[in-house]
N, C-alpha and C. Protein backbone atom coordinates (compact mmCIF):
# COMPACT_ATOMS: atom_id res chain seq x y z
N UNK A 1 -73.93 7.64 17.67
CA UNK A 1 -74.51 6.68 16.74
C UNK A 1 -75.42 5.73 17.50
N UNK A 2 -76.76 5.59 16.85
CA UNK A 2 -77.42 4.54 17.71
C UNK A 2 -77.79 3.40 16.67
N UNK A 3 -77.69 2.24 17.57
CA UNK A 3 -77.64 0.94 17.31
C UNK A 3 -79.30 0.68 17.20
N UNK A 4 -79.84 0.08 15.75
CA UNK A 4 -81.31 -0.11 15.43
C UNK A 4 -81.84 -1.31 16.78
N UNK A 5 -83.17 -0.94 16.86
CA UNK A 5 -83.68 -1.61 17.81
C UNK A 5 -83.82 -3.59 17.73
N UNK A 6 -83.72 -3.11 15.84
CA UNK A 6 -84.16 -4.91 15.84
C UNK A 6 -82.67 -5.83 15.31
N UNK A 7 -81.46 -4.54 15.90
CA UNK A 7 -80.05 -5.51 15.83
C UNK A 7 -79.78 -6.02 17.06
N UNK A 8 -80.36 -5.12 18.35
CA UNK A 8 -80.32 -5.07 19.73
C UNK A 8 -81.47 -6.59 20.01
N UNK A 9 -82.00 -6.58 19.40
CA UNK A 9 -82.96 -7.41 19.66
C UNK A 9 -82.41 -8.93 19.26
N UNK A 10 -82.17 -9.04 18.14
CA UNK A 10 -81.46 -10.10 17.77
C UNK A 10 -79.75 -10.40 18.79
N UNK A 11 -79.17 -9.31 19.02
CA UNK A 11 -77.54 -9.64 19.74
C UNK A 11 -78.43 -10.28 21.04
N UNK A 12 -79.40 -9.92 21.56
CA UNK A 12 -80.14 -10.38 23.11
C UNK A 12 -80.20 -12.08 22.86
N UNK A 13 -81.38 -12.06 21.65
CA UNK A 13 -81.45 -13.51 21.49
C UNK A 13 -80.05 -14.10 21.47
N UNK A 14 -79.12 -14.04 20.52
CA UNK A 14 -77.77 -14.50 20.11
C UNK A 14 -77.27 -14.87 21.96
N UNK A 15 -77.25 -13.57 22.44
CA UNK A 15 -76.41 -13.92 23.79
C UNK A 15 -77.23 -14.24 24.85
N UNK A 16 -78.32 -14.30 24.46
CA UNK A 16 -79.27 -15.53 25.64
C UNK A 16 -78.81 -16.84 25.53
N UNK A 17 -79.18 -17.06 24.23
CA UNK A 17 -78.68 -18.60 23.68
C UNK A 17 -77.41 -19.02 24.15
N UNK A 18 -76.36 -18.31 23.96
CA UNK A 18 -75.03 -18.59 24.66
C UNK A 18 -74.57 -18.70 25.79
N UNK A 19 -75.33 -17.73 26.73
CA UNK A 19 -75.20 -18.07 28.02
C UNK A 19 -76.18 -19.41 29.03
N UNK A 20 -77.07 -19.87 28.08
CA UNK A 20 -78.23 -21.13 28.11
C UNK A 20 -77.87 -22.17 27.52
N UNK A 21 -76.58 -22.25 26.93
CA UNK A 21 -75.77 -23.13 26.26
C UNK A 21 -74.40 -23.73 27.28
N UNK A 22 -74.50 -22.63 28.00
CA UNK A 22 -73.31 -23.49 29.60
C UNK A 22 -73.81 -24.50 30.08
N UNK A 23 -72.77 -25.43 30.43
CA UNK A 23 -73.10 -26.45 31.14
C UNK A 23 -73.16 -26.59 32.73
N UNK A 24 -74.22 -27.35 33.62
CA UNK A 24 -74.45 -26.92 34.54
C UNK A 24 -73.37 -26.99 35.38
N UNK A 25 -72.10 -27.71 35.85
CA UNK A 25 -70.77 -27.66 36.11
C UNK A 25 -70.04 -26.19 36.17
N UNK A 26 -70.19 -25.92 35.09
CA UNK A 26 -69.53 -24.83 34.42
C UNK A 26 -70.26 -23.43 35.11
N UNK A 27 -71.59 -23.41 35.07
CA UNK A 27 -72.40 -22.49 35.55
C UNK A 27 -71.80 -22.18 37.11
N UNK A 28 -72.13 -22.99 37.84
CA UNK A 28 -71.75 -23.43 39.64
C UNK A 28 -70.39 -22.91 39.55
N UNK A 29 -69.35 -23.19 39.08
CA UNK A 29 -68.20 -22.73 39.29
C UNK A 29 -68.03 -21.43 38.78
N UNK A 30 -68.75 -21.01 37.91
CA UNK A 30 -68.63 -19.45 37.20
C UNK A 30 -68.70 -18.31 38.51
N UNK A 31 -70.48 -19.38 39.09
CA UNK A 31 -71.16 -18.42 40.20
C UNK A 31 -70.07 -18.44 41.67
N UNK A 32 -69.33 -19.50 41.41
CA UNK A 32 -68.19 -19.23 42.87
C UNK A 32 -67.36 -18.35 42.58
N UNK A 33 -66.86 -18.80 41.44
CA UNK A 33 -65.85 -17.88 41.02
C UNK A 33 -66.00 -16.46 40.90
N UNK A 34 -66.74 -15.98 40.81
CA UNK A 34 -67.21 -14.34 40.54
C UNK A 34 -67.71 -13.85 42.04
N UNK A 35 -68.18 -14.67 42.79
CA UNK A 35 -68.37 -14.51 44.32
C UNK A 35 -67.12 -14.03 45.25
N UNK A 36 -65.73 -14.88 44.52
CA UNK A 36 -64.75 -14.96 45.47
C UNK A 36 -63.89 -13.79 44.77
N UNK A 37 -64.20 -13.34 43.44
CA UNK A 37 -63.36 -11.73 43.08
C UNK A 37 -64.26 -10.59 43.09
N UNK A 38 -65.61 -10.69 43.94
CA UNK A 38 -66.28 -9.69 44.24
C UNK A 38 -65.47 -9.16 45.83
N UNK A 39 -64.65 -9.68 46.51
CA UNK A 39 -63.87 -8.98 47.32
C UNK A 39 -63.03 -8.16 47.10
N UNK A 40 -62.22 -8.09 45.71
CA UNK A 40 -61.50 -7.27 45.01
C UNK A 40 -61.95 -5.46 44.55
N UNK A 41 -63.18 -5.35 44.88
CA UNK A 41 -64.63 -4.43 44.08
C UNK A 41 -63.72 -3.41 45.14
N UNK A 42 -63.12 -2.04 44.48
CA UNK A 42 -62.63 -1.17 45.40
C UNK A 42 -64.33 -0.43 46.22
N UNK A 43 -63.83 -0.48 47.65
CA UNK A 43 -65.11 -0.19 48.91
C UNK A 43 -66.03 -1.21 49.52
N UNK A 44 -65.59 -2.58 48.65
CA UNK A 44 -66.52 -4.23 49.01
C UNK A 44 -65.81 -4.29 50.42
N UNK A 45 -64.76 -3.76 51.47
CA UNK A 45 -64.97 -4.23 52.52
C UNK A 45 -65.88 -3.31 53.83
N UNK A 46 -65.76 -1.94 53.04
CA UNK A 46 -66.32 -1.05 53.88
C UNK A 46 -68.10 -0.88 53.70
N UNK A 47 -68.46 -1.52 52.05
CA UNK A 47 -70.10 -1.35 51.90
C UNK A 47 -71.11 -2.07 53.01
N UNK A 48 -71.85 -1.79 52.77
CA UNK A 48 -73.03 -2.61 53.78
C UNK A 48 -74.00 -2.62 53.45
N UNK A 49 -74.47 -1.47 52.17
CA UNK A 49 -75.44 -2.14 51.60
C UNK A 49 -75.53 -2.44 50.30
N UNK A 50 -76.01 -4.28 49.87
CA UNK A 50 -75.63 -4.41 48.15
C UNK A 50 -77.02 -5.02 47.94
N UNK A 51 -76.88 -4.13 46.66
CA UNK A 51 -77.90 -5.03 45.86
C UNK A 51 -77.56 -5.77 44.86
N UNK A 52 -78.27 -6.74 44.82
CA UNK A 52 -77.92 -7.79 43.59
C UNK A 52 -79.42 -8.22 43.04
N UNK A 53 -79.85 -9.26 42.41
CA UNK A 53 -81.11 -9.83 41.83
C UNK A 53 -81.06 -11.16 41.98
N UNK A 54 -82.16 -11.53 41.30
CA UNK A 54 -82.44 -12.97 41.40
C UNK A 54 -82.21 -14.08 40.17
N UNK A 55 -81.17 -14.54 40.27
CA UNK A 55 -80.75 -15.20 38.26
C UNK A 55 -82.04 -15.72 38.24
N UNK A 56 -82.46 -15.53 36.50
CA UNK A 56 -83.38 -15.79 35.52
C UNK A 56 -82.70 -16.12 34.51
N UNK A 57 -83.20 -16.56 33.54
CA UNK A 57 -83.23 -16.71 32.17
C UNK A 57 -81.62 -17.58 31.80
N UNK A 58 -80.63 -17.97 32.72
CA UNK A 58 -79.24 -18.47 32.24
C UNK A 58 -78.73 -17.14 32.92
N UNK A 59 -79.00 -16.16 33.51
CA UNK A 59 -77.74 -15.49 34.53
C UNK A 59 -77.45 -16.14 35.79
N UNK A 60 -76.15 -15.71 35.80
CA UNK A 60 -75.06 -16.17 36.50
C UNK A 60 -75.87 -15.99 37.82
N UNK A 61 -75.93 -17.63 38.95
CA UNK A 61 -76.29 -17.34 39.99
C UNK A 61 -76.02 -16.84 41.31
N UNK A 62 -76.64 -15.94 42.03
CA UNK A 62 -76.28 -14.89 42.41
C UNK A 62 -76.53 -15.44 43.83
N UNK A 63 -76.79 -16.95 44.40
CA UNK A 63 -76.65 -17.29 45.77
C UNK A 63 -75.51 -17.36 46.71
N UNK A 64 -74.88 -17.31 46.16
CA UNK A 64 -72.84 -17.48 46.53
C UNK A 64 -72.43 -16.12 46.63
N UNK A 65 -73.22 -15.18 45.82
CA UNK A 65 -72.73 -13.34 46.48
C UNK A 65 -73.42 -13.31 47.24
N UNK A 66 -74.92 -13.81 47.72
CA UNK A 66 -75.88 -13.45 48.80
C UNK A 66 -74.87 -14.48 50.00
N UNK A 67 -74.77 -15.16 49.67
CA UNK A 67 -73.78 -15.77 51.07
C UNK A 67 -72.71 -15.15 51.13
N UNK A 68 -71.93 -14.47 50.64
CA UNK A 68 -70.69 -14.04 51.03
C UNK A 68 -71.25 -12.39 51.82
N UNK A 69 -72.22 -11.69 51.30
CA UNK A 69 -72.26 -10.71 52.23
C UNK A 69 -72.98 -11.01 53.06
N UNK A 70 -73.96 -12.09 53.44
CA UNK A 70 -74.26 -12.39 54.67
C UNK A 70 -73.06 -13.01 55.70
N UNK A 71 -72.43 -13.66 54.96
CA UNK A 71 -71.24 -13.76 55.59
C UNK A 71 -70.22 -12.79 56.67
N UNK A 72 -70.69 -11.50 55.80
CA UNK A 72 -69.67 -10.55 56.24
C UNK A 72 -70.25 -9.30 56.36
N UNK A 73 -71.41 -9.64 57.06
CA UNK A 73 -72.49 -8.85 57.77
C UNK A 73 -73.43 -8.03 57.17
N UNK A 74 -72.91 -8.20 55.97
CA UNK A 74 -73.41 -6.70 54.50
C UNK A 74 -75.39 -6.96 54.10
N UNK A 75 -76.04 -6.04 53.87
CA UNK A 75 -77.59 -6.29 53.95
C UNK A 75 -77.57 -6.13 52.52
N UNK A 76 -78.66 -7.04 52.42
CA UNK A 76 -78.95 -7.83 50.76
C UNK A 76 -80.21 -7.17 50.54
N UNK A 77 -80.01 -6.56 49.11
CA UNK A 77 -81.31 -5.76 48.46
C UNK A 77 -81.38 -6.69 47.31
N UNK A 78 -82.91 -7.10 47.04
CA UNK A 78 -83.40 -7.54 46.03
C UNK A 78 -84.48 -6.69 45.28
N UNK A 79 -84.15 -6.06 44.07
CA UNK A 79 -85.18 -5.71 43.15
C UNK A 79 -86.34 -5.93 43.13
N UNK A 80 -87.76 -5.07 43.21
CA UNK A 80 -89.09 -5.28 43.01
C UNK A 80 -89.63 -4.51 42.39
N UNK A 81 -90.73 -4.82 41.37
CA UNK A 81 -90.91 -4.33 40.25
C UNK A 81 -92.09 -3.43 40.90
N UNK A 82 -92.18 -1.73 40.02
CA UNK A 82 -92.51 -1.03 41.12
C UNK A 82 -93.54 -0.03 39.68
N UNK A 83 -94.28 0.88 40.20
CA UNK A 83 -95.09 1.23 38.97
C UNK A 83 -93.92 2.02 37.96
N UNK A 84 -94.69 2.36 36.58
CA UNK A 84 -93.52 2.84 35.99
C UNK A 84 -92.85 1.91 35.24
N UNK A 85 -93.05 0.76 35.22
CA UNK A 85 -92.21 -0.30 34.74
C UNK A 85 -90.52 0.64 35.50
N UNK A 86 -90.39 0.65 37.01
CA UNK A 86 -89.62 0.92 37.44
C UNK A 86 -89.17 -0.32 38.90
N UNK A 87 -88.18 0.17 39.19
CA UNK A 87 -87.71 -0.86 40.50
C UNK A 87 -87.37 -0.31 41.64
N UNK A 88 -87.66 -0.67 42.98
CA UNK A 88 -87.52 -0.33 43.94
C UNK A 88 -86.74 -1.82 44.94
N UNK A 89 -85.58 -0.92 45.39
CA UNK A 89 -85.15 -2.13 46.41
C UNK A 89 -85.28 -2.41 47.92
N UNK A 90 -85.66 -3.73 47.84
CA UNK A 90 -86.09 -4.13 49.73
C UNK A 90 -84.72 -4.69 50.29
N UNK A 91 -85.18 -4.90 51.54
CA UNK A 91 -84.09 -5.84 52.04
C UNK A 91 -84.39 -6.64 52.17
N UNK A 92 -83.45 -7.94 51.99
CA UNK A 92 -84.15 -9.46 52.17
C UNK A 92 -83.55 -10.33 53.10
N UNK A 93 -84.10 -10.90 54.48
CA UNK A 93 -83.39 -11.57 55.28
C UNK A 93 -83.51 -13.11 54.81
N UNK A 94 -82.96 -13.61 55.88
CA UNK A 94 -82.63 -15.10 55.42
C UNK A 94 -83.84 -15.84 55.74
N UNK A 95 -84.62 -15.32 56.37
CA UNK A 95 -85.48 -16.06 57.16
C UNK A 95 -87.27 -15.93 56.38
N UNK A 96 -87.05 -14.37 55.43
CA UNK A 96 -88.22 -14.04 54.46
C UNK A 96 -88.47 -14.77 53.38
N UNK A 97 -89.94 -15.22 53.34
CA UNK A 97 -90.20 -15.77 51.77
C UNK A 97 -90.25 -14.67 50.75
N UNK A 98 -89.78 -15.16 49.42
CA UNK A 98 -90.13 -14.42 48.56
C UNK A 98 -91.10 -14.93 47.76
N UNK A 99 -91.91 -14.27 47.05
CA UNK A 99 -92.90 -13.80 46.10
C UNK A 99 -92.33 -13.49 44.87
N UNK A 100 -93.13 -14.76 43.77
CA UNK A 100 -93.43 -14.30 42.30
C UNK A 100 -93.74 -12.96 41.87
N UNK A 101 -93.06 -12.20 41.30
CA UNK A 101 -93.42 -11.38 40.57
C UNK A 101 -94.48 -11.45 39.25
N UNK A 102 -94.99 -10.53 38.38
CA UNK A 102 -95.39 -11.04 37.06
C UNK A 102 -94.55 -11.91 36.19
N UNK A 103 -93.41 -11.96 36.40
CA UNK A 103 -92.30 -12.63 35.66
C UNK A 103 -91.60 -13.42 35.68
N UNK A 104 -92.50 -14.10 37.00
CA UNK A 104 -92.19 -15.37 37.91
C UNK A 104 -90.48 -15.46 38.40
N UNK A 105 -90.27 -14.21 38.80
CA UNK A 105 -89.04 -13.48 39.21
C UNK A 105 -89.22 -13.59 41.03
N UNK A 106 -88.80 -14.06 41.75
CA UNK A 106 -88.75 -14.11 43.11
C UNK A 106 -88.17 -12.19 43.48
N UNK A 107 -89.43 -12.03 44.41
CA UNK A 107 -88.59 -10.65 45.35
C UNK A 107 -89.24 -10.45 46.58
N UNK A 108 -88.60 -9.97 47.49
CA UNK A 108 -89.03 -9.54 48.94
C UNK A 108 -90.50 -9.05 48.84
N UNK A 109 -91.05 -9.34 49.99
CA UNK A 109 -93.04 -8.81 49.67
C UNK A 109 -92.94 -7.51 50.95
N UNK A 110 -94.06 -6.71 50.16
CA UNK A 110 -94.45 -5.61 51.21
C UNK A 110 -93.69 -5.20 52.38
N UNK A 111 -93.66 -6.26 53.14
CA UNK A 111 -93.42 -6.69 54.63
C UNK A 111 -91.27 -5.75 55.07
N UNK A 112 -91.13 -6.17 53.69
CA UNK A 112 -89.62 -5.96 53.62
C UNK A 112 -89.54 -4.57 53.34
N UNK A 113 -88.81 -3.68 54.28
CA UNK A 113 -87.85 -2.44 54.18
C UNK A 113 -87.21 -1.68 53.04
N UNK A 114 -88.20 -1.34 51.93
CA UNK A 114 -87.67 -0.17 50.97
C UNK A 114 -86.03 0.53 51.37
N UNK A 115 -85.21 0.57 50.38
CA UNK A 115 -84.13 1.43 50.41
C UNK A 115 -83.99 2.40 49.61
N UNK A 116 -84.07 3.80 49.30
CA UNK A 116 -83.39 4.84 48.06
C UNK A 116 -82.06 3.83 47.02
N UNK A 117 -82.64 3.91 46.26
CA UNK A 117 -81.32 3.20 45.42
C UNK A 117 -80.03 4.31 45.92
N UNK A 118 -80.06 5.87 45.65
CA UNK A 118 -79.00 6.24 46.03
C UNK A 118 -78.45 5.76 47.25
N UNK A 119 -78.99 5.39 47.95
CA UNK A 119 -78.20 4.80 49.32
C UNK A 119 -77.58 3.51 49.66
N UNK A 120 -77.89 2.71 48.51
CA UNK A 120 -77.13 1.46 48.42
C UNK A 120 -75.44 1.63 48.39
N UNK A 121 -74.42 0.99 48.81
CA UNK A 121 -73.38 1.08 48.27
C UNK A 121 -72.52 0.21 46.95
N UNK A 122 -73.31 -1.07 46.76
CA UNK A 122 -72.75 -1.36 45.33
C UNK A 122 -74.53 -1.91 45.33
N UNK A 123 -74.79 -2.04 43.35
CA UNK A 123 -75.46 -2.56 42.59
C UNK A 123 -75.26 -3.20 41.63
N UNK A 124 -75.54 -5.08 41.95
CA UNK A 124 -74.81 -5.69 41.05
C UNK A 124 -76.52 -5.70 40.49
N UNK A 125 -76.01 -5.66 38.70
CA UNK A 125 -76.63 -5.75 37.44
C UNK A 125 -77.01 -6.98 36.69
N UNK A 126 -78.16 -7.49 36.29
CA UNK A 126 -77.86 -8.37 35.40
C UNK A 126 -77.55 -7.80 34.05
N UNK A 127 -76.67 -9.08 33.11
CA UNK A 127 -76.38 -8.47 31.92
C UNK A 127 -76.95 -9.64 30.72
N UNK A 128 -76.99 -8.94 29.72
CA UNK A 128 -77.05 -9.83 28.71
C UNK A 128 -75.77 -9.80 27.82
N UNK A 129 -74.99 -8.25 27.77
CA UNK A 129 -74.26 -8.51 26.58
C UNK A 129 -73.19 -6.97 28.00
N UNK A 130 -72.38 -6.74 27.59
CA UNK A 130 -71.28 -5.90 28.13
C UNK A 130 -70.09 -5.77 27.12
N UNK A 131 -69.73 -4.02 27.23
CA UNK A 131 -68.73 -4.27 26.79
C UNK A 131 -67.61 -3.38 27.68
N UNK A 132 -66.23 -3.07 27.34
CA UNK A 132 -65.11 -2.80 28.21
C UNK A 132 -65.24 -1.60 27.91
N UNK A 133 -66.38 -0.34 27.01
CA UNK A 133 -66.34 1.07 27.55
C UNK A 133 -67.61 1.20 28.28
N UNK A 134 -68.07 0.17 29.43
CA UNK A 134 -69.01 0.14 30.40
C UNK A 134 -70.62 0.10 29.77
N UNK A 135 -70.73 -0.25 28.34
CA UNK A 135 -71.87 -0.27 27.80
C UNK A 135 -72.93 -1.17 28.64
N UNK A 136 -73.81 -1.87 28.80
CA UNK A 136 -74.43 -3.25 29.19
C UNK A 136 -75.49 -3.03 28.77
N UNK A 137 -75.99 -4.06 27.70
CA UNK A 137 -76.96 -4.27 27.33
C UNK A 137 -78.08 -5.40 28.12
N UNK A 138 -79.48 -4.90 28.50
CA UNK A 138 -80.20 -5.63 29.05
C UNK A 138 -81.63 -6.65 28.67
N UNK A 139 -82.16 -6.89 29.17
CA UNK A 139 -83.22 -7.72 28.97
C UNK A 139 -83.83 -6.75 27.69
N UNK A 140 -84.03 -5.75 28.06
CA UNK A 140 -85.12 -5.10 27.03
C UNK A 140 -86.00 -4.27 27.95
N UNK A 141 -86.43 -4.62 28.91
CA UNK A 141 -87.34 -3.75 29.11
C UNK A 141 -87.38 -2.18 29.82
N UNK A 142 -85.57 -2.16 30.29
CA UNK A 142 -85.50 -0.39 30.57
C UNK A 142 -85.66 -0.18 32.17
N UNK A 143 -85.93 -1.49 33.01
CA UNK A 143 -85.86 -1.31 34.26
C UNK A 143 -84.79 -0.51 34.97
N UNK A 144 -83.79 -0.93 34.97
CA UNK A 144 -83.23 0.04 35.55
C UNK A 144 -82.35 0.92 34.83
N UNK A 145 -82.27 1.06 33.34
CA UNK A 145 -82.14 2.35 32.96
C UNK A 145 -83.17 3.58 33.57
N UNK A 146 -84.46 3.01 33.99
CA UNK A 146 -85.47 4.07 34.01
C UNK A 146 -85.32 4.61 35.58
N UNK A 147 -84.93 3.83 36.68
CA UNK A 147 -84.41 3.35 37.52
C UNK A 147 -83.47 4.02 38.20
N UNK A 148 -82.11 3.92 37.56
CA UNK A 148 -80.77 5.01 37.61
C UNK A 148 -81.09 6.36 37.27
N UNK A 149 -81.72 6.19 36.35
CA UNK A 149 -81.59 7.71 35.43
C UNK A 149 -80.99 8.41 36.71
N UNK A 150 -80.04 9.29 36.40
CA UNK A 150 -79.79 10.62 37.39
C UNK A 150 -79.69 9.90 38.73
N UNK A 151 -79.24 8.62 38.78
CA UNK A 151 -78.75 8.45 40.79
C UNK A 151 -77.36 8.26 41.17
N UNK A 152 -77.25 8.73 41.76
CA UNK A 152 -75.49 8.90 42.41
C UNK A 152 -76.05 8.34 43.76
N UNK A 153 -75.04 7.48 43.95
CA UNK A 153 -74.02 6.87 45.00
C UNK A 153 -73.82 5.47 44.97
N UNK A 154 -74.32 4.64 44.17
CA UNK A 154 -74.04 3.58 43.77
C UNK A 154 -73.06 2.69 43.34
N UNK A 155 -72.11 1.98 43.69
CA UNK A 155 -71.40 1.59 42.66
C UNK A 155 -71.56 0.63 41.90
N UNK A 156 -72.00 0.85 40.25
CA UNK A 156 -72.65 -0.51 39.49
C UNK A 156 -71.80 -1.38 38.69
N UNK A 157 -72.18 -2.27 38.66
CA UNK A 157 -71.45 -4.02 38.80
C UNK A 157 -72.12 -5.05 37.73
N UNK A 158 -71.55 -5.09 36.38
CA UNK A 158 -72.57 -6.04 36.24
C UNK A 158 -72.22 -7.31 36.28
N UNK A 159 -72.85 -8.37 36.27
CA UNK A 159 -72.54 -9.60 36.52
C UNK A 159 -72.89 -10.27 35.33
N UNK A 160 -71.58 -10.90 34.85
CA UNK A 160 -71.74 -11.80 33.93
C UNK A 160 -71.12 -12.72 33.29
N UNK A 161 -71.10 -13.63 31.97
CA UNK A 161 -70.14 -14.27 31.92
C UNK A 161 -69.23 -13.99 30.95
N UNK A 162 -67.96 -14.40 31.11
CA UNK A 162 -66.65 -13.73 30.01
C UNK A 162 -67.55 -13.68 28.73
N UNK A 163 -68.36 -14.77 28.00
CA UNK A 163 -68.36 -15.16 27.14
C UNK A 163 -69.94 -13.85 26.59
N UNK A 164 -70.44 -12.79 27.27
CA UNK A 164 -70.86 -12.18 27.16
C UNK A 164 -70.69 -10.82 26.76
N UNK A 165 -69.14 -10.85 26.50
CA UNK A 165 -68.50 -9.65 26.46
C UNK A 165 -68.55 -9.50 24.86
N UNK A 166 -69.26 -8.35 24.49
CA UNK A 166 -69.16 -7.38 23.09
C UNK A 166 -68.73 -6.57 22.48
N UNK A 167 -68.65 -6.09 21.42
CA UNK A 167 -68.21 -4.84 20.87
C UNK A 167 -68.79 -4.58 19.86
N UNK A 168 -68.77 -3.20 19.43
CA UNK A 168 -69.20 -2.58 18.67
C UNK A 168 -70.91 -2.16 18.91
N UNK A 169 -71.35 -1.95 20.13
CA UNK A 169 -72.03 -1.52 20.59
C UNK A 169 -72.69 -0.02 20.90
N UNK A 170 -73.16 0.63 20.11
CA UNK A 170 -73.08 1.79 20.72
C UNK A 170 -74.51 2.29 22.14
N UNK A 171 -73.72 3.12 22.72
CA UNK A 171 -74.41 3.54 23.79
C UNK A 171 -75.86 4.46 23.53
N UNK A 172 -76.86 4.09 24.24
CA UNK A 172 -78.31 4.91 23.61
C UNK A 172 -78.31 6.08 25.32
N UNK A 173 -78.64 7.87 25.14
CA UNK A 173 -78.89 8.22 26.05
C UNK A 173 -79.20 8.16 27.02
N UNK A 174 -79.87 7.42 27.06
CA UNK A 174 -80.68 6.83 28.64
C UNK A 174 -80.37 5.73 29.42
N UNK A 175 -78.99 4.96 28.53
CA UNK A 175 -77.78 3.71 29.16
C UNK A 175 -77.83 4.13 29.96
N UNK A 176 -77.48 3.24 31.34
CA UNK A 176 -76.91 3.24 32.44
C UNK A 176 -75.38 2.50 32.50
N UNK A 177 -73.88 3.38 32.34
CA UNK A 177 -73.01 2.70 32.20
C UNK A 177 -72.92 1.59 33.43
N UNK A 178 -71.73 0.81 33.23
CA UNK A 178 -71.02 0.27 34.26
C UNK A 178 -69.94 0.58 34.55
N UNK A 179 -69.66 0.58 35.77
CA UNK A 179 -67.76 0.70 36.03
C UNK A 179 -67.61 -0.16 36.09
N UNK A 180 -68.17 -1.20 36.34
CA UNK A 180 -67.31 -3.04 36.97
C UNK A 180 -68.11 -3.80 36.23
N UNK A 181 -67.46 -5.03 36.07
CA UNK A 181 -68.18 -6.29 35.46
C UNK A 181 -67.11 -7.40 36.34
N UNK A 182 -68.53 -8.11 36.70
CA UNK A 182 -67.57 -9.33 37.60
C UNK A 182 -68.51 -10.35 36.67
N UNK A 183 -67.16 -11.48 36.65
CA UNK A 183 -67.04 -12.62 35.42
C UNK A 183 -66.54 -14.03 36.33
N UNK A 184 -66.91 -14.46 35.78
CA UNK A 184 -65.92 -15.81 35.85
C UNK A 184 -64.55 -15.96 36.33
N UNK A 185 -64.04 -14.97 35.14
CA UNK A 185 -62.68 -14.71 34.98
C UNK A 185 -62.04 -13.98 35.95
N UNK A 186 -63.08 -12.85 36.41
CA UNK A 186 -61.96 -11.57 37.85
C UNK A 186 -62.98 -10.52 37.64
N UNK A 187 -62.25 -9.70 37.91
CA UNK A 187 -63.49 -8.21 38.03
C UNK A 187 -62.63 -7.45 37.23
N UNK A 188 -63.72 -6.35 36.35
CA UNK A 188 -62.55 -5.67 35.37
C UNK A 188 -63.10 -4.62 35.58
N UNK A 189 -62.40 -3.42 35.49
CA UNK A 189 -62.39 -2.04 35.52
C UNK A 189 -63.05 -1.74 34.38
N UNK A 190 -64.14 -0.52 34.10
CA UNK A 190 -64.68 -0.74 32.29
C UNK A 190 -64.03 1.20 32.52
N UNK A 191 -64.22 1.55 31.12
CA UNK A 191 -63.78 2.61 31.03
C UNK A 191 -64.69 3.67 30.64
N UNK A 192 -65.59 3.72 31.55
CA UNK A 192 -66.81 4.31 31.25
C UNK A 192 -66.59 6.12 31.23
């Protein structure tokens, strides 16, 4: 069963608004909190390479996971928007500026080290909406559904807040499930 484009469109707005409706307190502690049960992620002590993104729009900020695997030696991939309305990931040191995208989205420039997404070992996701049979609904524009299509070795993660969690969602062919969603709350197994 597929879900019409302009109900998907409206649940986005609905759960933009909600997650842009946290208070900034609340936000900061969400982003620790989901930092400190991303050690729980079965293979988070053996990975080394993660990707994550850059919070936009009211997602959960993602500087407190970039410190914890710099912390613990792990190399940080940031998303760059690549032809195709597709994405390609760099590595980003501590010491590199990043660059505006069209979407005034910060990412690693030229200069920075391309990776095969298959070769990453986890990929944390942004989300807009998630649900517990690994659905995740996104921005809209299909990046990295278009992205994944067909890649193995990843393990994907999305990041978000409890209060983002949905149902009655159905899945469109070209989804990219999730196995994990890290929250506020802990990291949950989805049943994809």
């Amino acid at each position: 069963m597929s879900t019409d484009a302009g109900d998907r469109a409206a649940l986005r707005r609905k759960l933009r608004s909600r997650r842009s409706a946290l208070d900034a307190t609340f936000r900061a502690a969400a982003a620790a909190s989901a930092a400190a049960h991303i050690t729980r992620l079965p293979g988070w002590a053996a990975a080394q390479r993660i990707a994550l993104y850059w919070p936009n729009d009211g997602e959960i900020d993602t500087t407190a996971l970039i410190q914890l695997c710099r912390k613990h030696n792990k190399q940080v991939y940031l998303p760059v928007l690549a032809p195709g309305s597709t994405l390609v990931f760099r590595a980003w040191l501590p010491d590199q500026p990043l660059l505006n995208n069209r979407f005034n989205i910060p990412e690693p420039g030229q200069n920075c080290p391309e990776h095969p997404v298959s070769g990453l070992d986890i990929l944390i996701l942004p989300v807009v909406g998630w649900q517990r049979d690994g659905c995740r609904l996104g921005m809209g524009g299909g990046f990295y559904d278009r992205t994944l299509a067909s890649v193995e070795g990843p393990r994907y993660v999305g990041l978000a807040y409890q209060c983002q969690e949905i149902t009655g969602l159905a899945m469109e062919r070209w989804d990219v499930g999730l196995e994990y969603v890290l929250t506020e709350t802990g990291l949950q197994r989805l049943s994809t």
